[in-house]
PDB file of N, CA and C in Angstrom:
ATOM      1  N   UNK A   1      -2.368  14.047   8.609  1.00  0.00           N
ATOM      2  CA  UNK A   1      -2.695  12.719   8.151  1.00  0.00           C
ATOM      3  C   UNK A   1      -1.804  12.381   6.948  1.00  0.00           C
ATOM      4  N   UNK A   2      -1.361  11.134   7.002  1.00  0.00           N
ATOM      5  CA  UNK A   2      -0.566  10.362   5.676  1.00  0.00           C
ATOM      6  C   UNK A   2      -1.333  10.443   4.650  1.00  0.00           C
ATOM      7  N   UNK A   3      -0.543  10.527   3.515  1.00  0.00           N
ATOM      8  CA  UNK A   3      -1.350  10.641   1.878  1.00  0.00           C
ATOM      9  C   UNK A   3      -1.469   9.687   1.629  1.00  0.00           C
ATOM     10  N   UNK A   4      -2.444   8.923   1.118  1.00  0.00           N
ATOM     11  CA  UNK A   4      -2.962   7.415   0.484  1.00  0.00           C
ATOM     12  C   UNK A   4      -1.818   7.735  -0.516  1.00  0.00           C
ATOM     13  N   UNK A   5      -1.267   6.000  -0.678  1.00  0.00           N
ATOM     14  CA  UNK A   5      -0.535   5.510  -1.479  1.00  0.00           C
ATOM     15  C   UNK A   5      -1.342   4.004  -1.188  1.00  0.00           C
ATOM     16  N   UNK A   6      -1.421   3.835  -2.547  1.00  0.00           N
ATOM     17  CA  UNK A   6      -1.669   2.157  -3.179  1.00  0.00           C
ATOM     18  C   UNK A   6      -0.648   1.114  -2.623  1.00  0.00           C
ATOM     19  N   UNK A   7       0.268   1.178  -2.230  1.00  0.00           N
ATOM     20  CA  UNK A   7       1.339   0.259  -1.579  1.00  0.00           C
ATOM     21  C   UNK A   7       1.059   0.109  -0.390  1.00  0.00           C
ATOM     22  N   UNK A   8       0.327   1.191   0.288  1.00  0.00           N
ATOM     23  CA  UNK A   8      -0.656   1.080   1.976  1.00  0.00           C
ATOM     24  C   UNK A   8      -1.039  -0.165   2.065  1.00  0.00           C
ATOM     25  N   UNK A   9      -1.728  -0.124   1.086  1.00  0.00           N
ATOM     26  CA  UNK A   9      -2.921  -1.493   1.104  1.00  0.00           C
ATOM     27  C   UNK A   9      -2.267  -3.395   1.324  1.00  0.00           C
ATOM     28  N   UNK A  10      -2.908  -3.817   2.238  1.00  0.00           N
ATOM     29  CA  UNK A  10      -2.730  -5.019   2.476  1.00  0.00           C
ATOM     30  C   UNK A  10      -3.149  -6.195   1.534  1.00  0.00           C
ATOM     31  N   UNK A  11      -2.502  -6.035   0.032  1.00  0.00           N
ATOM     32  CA  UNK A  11      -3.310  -7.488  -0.832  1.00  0.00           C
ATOM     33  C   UNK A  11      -2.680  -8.616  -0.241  1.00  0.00           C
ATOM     34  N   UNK A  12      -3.523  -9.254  -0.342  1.00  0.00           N
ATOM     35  CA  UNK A  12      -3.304 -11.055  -0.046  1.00  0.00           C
ATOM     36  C   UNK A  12      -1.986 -11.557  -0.572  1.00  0.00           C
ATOM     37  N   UNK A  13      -1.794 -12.547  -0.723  1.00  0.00           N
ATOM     38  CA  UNK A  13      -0.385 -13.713  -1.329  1.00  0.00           C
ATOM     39  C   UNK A  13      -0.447 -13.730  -2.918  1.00  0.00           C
ATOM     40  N   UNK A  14      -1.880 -13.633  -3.655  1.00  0.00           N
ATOM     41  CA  UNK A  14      -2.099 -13.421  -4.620  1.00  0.00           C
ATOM     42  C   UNK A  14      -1.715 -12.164  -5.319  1.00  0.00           C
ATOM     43  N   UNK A  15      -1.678 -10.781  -4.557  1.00  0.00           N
ATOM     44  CA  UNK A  15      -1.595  -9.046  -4.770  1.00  0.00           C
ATOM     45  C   UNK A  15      -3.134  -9.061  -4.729  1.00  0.00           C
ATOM     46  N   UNK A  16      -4.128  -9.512  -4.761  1.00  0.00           N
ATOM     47  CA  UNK A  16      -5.495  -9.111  -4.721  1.00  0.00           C
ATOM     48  C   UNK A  16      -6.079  -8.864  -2.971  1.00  0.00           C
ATOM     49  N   UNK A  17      -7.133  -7.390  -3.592  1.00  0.00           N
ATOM     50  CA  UNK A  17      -7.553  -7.150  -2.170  1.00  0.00           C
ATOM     51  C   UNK A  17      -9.299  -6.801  -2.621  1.00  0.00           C
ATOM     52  N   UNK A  18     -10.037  -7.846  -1.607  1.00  0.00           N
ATOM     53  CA  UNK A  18     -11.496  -7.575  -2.360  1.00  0.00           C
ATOM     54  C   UNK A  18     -12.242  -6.324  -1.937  1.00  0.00           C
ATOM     55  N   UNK A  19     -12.970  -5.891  -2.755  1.00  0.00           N
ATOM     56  CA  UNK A  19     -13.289  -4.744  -3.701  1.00  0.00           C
ATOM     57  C   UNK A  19     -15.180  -4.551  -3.676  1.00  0.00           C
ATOM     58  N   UNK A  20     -15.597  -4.160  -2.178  1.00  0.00           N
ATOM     59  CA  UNK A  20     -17.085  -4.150  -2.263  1.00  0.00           C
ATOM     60  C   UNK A  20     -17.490  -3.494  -3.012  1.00  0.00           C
ATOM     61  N   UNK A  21     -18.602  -3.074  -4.086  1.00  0.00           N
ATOM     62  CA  UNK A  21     -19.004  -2.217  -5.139  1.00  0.00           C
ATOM     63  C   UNK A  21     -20.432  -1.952  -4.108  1.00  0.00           C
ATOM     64  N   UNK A  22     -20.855  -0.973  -4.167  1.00  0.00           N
ATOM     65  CA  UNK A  22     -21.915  -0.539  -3.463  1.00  0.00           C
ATOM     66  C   UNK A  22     -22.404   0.457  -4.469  1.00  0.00           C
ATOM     67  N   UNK A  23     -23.940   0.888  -4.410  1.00  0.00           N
ATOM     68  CA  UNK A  23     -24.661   1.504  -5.059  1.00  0.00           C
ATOM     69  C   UNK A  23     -24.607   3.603  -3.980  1.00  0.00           C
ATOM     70  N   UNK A  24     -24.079   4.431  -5.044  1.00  0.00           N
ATOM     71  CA  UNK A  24     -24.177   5.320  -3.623  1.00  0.00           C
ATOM     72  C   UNK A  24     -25.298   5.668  -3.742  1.00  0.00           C
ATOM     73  N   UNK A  25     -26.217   5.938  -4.432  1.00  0.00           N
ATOM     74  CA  UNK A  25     -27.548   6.399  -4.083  1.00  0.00           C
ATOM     75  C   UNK A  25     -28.509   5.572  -2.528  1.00  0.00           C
ATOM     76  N   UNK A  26     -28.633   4.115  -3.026  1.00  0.00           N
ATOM     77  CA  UNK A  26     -29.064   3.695  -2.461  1.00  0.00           C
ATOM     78  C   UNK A  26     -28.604   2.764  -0.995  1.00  0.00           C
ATOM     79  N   UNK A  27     -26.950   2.540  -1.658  1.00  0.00           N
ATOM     80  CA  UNK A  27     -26.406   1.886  -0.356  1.00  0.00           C
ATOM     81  C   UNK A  27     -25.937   0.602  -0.566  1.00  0.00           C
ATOM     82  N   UNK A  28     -27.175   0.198  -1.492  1.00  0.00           N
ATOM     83  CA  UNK A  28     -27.488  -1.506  -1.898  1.00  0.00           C
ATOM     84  C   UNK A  28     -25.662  -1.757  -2.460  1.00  0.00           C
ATOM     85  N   UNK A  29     -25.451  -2.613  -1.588  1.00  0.00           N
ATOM     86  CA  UNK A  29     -24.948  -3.922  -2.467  1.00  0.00           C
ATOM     87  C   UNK A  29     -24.708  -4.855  -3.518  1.00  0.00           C
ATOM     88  N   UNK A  30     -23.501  -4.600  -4.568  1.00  0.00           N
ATOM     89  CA  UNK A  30     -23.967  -4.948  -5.726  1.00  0.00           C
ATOM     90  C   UNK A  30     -23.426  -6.217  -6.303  1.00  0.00           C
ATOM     91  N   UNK A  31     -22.269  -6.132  -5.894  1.00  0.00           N
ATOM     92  CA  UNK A  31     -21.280  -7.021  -6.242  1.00  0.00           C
ATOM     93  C   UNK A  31     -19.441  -7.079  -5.431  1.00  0.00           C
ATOM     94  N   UNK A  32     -19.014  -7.647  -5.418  1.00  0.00           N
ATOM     95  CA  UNK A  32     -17.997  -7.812  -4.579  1.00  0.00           C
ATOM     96  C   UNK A  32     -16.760  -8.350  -5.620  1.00  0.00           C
ATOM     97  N   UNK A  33     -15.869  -7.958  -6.290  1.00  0.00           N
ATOM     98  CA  UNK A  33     -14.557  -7.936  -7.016  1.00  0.00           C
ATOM     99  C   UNK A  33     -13.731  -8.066  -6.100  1.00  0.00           C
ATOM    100  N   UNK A  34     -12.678  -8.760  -7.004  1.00  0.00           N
ATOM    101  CA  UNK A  34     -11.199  -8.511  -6.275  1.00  0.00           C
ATOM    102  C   UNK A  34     -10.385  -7.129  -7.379  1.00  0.00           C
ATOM    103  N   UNK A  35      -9.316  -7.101  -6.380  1.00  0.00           N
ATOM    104  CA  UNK A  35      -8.396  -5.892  -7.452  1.00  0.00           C
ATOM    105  C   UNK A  35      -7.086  -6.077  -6.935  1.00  0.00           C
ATOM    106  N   UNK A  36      -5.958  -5.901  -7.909  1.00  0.00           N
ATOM    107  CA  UNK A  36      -4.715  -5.965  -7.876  1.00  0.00           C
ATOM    108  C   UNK A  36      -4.584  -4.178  -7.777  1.00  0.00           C
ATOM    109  N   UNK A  37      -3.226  -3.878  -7.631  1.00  0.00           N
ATOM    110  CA  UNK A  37      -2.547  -2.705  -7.598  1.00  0.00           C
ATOM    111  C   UNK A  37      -2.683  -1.908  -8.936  1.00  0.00           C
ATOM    112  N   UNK A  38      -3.006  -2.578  -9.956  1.00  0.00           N
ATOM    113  CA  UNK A  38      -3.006  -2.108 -11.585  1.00  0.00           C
ATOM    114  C   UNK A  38      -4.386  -1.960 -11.527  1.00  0.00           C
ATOM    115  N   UNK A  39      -5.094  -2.718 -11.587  1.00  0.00           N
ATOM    116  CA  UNK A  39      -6.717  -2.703 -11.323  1.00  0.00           C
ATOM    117  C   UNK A  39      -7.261  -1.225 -10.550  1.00  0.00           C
ATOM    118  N   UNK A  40      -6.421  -1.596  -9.783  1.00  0.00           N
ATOM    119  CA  UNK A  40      -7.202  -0.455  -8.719  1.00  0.00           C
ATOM    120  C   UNK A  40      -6.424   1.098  -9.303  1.00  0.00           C
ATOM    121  N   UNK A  41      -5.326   1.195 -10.094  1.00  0.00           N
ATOM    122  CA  UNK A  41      -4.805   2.400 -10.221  1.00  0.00           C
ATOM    123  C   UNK A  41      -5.770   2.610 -11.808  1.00  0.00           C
ATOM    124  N   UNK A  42      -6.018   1.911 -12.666  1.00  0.00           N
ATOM    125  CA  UNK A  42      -6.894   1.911 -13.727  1.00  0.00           C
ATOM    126  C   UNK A  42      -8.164   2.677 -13.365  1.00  0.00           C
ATOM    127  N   UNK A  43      -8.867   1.550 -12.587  1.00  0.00           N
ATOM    128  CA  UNK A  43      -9.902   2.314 -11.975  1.00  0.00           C
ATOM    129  C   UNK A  43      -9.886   3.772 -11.095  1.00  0.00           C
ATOM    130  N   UNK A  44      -8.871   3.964 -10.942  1.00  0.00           N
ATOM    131  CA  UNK A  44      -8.763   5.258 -10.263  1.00  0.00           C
ATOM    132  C   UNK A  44      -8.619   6.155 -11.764  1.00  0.00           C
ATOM    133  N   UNK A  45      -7.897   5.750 -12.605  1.00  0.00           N
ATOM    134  CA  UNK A  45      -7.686   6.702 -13.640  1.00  0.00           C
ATOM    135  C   UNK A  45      -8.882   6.797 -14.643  1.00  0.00           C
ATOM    136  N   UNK A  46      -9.854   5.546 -14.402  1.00  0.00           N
ATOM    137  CA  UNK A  46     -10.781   5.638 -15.949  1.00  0.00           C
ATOM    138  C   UNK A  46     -12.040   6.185 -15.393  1.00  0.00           C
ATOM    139  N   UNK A  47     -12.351   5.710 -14.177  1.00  0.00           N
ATOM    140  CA  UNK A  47     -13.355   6.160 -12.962  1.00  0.00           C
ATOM    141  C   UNK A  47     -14.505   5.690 -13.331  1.00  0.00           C
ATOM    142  N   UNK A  48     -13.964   4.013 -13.932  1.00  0.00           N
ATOM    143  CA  UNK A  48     -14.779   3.006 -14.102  1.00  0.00           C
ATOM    144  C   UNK A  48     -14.254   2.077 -12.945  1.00  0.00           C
ATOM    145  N   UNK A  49     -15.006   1.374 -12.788  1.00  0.00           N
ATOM    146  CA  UNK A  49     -14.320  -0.359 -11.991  1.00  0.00           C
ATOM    147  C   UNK A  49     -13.585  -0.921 -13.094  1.00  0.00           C
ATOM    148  N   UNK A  50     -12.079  -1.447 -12.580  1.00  0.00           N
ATOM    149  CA  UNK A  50     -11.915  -2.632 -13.415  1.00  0.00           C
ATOM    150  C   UNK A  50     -10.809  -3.433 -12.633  1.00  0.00           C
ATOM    151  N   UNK A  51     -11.418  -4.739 -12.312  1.00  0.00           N
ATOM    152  CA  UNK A  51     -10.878  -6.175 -11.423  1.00  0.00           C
ATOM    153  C   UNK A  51      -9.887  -6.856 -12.295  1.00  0.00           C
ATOM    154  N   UNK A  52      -9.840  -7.533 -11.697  1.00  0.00           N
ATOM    155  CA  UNK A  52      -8.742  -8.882 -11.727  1.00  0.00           C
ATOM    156  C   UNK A  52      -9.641  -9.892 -11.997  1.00  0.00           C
ATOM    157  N   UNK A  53      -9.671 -10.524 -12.889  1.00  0.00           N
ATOM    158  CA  UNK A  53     -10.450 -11.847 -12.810  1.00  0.00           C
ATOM    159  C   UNK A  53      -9.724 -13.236 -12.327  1.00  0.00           C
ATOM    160  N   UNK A  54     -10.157 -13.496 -11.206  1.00  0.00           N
ATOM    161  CA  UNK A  54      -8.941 -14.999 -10.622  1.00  0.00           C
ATOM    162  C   UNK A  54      -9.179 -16.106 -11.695  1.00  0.00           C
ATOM    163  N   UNK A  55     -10.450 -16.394 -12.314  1.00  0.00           N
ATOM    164  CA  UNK A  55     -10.853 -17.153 -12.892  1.00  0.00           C
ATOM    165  C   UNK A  55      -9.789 -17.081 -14.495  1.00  0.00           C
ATOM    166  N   UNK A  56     -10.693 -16.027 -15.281  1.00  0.00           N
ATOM    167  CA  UNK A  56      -9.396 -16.027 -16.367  1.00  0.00           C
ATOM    168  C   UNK A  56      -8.116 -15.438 -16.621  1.00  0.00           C
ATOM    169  N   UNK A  57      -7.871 -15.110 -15.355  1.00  0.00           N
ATOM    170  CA  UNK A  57      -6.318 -14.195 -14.749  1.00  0.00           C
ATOM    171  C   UNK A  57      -6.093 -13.651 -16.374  1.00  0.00           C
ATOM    172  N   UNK A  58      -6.763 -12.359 -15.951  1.00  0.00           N
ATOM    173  CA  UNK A  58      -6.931 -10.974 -16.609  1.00  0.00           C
ATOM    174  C   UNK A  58      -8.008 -10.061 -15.980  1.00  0.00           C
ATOM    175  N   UNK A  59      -7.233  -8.767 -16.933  1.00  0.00           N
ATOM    176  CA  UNK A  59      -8.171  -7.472 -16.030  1.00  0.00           C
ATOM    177  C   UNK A  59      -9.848  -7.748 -17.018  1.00  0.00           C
ATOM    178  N   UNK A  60     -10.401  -6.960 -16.215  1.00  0.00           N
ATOM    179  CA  UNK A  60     -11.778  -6.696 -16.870  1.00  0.00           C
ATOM    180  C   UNK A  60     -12.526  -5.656 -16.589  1.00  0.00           C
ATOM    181  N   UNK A  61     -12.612  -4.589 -17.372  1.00  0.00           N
ATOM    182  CA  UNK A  61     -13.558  -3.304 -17.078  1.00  0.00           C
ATOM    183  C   UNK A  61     -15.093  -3.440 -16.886  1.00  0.00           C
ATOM    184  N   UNK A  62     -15.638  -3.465 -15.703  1.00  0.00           N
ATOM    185  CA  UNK A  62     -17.428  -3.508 -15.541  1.00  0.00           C
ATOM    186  C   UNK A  62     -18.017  -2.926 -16.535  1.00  0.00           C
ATOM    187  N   UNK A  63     -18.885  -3.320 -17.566  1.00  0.00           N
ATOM    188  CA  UNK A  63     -19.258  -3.122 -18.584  1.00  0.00           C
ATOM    189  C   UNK A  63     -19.249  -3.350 -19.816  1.00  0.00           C
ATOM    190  N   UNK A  64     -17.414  -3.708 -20.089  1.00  0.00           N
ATOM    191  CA  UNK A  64     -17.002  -3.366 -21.391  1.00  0.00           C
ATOM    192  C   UNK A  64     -17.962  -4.292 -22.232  1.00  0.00           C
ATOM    193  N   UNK A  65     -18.323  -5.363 -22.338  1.00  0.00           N
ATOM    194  CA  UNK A  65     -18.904  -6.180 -23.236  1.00  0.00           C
ATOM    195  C   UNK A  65     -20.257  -6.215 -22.107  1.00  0.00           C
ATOM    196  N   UNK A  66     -20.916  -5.709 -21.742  1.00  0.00           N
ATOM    197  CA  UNK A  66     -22.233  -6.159 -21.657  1.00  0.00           C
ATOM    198  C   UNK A  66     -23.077  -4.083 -21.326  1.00  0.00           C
ATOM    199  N   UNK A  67     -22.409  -3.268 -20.877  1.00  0.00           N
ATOM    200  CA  UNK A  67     -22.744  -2.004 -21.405  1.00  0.00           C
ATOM    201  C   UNK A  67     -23.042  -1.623 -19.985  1.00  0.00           C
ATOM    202  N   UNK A  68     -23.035  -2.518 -18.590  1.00  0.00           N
ATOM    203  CA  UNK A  68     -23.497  -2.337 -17.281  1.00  0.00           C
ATOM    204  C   UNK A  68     -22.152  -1.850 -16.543  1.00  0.00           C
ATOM    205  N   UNK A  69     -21.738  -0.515 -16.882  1.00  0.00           N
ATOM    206  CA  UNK A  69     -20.734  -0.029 -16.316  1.00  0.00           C
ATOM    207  C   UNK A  69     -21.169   0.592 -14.727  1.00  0.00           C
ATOM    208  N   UNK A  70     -20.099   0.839 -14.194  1.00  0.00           N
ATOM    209  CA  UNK A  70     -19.863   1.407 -12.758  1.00  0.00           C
ATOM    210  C   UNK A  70     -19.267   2.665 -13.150  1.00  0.00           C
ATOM    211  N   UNK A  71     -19.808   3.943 -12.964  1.00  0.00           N
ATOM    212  CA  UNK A  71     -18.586   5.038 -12.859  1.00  0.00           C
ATOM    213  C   UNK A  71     -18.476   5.102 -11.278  1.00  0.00           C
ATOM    214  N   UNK A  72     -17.373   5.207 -10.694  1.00  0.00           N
ATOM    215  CA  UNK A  72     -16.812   4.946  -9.038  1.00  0.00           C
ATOM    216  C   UNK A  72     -17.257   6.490  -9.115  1.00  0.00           C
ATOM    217  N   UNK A  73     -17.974   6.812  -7.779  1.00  0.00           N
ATOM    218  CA  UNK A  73     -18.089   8.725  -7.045  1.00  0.00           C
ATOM    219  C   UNK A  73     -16.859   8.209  -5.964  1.00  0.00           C
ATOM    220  N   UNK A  74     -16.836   7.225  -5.086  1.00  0.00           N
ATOM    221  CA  UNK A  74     -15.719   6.994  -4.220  1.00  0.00           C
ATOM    222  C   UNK A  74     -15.302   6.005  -4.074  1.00  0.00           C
ATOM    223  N   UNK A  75     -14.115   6.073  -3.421  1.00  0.00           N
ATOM    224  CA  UNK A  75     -13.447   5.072  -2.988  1.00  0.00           C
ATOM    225  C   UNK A  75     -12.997   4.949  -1.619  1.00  0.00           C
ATOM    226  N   UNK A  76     -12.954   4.142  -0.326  1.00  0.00           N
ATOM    227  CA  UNK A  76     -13.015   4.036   0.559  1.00  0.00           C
ATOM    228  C   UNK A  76     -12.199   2.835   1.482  1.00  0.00           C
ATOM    229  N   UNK A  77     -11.182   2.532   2.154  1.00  0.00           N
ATOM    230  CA  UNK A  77     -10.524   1.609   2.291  1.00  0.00           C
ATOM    231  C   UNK A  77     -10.994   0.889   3.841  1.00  0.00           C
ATOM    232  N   UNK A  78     -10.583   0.089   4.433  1.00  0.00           N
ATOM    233  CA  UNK A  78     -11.234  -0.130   5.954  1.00  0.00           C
ATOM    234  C   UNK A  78      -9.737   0.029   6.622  1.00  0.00           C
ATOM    235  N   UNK A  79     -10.230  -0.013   8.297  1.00  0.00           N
ATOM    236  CA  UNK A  79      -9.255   0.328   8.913  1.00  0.00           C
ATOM    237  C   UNK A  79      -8.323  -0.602   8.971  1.00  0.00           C
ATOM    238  N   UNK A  80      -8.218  -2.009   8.453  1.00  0.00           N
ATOM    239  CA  UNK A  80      -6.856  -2.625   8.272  1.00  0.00           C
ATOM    240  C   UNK A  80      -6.246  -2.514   6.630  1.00  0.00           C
ATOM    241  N   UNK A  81      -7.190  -1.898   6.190  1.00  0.00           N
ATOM    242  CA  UNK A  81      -6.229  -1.968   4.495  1.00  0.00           C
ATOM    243  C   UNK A  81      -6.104  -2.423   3.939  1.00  0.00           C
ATOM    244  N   UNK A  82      -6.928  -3.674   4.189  1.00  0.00           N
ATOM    245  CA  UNK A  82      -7.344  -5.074   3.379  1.00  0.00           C
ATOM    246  C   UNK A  82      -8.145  -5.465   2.213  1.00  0.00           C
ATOM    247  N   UNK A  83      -9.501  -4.290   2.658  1.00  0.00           N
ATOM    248  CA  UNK A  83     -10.523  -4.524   1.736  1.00  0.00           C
ATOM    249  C   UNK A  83     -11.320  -2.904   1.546  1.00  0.00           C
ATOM    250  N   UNK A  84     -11.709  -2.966  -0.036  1.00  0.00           N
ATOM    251  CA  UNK A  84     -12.485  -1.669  -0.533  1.00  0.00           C
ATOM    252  C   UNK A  84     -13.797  -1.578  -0.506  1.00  0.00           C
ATOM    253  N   UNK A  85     -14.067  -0.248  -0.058  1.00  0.00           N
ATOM    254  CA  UNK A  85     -15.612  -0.315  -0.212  1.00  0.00           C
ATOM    255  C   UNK A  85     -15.663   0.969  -1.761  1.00  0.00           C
ATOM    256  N   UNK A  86     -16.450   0.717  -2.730  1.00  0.00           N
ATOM    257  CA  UNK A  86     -16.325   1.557  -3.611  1.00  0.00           C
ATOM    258  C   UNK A  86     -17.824   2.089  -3.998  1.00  0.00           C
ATOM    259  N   UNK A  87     -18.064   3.095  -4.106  1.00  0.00           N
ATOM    260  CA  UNK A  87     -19.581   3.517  -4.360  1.00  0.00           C
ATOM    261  C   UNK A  87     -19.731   4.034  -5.583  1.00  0.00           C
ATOM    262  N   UNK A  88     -20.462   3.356  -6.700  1.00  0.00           N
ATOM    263  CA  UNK A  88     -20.673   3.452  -7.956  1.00  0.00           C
ATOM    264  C   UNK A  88     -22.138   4.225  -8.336  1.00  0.00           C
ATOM    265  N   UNK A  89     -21.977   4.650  -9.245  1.00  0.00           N
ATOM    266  CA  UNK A  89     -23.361   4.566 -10.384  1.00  0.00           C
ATOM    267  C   UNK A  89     -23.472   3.623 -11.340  1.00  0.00           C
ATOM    268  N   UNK A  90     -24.234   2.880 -10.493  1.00  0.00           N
ATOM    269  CA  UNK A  90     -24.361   1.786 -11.909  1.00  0.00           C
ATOM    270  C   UNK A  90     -25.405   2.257 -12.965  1.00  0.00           C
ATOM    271  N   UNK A  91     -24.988   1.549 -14.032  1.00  0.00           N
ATOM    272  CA  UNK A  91     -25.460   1.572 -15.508  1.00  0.00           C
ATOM    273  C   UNK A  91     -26.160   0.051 -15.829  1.00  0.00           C
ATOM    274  N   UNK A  92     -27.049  -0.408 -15.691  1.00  0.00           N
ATOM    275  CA  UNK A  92     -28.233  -1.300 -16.037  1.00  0.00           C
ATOM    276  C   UNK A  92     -27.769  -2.507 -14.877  1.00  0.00           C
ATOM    277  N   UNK A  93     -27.788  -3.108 -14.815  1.00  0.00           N
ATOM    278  CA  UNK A  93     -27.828  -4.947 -13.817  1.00  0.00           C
ATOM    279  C   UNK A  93     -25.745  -5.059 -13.228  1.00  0.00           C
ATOM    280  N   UNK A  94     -25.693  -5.580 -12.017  1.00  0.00           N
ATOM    281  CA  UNK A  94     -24.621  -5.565 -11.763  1.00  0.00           C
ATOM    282  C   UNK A  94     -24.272  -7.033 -12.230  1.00  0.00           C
ATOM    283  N   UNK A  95     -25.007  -8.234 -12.130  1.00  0.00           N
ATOM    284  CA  UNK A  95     -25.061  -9.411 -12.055  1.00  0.00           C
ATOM    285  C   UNK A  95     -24.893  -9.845 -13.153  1.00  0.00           C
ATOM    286  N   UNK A  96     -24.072 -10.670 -13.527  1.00  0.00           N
ATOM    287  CA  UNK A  96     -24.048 -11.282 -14.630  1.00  0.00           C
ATOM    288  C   UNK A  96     -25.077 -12.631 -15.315  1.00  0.00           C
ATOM    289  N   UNK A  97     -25.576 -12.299 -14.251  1.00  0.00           N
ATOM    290  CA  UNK A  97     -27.081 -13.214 -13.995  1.00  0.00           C
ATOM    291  C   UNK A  97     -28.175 -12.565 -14.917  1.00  0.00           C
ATOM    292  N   UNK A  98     -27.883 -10.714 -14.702  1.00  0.00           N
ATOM    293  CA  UNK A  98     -29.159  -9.904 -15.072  1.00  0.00           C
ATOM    294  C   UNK A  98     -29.995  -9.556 -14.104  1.00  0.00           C
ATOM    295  N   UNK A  99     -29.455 -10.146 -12.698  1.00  0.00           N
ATOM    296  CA  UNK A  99     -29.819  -9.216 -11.660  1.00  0.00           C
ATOM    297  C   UNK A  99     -29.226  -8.335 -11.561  1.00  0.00           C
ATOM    298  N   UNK A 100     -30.281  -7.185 -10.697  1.00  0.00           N
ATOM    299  CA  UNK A 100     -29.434  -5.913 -10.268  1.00  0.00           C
ATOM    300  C   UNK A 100     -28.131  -6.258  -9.473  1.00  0.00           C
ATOM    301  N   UNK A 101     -28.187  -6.824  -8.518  1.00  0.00           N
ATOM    302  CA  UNK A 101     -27.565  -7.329  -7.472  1.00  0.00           C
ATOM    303  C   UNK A 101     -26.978  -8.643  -7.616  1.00  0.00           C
ATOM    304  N   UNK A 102     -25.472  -8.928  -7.282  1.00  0.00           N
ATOM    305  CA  UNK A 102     -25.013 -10.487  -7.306  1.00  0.00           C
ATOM    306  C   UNK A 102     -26.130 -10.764  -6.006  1.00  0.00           C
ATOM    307  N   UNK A 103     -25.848 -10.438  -4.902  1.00  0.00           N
ATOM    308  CA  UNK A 103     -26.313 -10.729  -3.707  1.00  0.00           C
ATOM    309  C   UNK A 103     -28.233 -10.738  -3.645  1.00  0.00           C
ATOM    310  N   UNK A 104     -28.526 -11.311  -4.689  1.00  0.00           N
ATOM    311  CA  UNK A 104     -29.755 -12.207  -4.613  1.00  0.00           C
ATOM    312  C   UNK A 104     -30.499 -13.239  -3.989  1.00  0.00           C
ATOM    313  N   UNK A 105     -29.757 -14.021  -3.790  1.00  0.00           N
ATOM    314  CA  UNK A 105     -29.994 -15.353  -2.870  1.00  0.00           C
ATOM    315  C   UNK A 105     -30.215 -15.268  -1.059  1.00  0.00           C
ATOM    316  N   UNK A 106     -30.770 -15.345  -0.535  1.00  0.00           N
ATOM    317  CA  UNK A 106     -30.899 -15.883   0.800  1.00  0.00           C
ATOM    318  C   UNK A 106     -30.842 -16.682   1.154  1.00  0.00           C
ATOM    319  N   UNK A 107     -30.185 -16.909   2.335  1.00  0.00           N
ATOM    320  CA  UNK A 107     -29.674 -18.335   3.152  1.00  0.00           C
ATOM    321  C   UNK A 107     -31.230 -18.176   4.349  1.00  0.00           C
ATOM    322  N   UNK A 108     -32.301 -19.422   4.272  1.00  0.00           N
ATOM    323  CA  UNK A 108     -33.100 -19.039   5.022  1.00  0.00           C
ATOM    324  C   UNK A 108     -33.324 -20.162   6.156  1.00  0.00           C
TER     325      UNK A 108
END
């Protein structure tokens, strides 16, 4: 089998490739990031999450100012190379809401 290299990966027109955060204990669903090539090699090195923000185009470490960090146990790519699945320990609410979960809402 080929050795993962970060250049594998299929980012968009932007360099961003989105970035599922999943809970590994439980499975749950926490939040969904994007990540650039720097992002994602950061996070590989700090073995925290840290995205791309499209909004204020800059990086941002999960936690740093609110204390609700992610340490990543894995990282996981899909079979086109497009998008991450990453399984964290989270540290208090993923949501910037103060929910555990972005994915709160139901469409009913």
């Amino acid at each position: 089998m080929k050795k993962f290299n970060i250049k594998d990966l299929k980012f968009d027109a932007l360099g961003l490739i989105p970035a599922i955060i999943q809970d590994y204990r439980t499975a749950e669903v926490l939040m969904l990031g994007f990540m650039n090539a720097i992002s994602l090699r950061r996070t590989l090195k700090l073995g925290k999450t840290c995205f791309w923000s499209r909004k204020r185009l800059e990086y941002w470490i999960k936690g740093k100012t609110s204390g609700n960090y992610q340490f990543v146990k894995s990282i996981f790519y899909d079979c086109d190379m497009d998008a991450l699945l990453i399984k964290v320990r989270q540290v208090g609410v993923a949501c910037h809401t103060g929910n555990r979960s972005c994915f709160y809402r139901k469409i009913k």
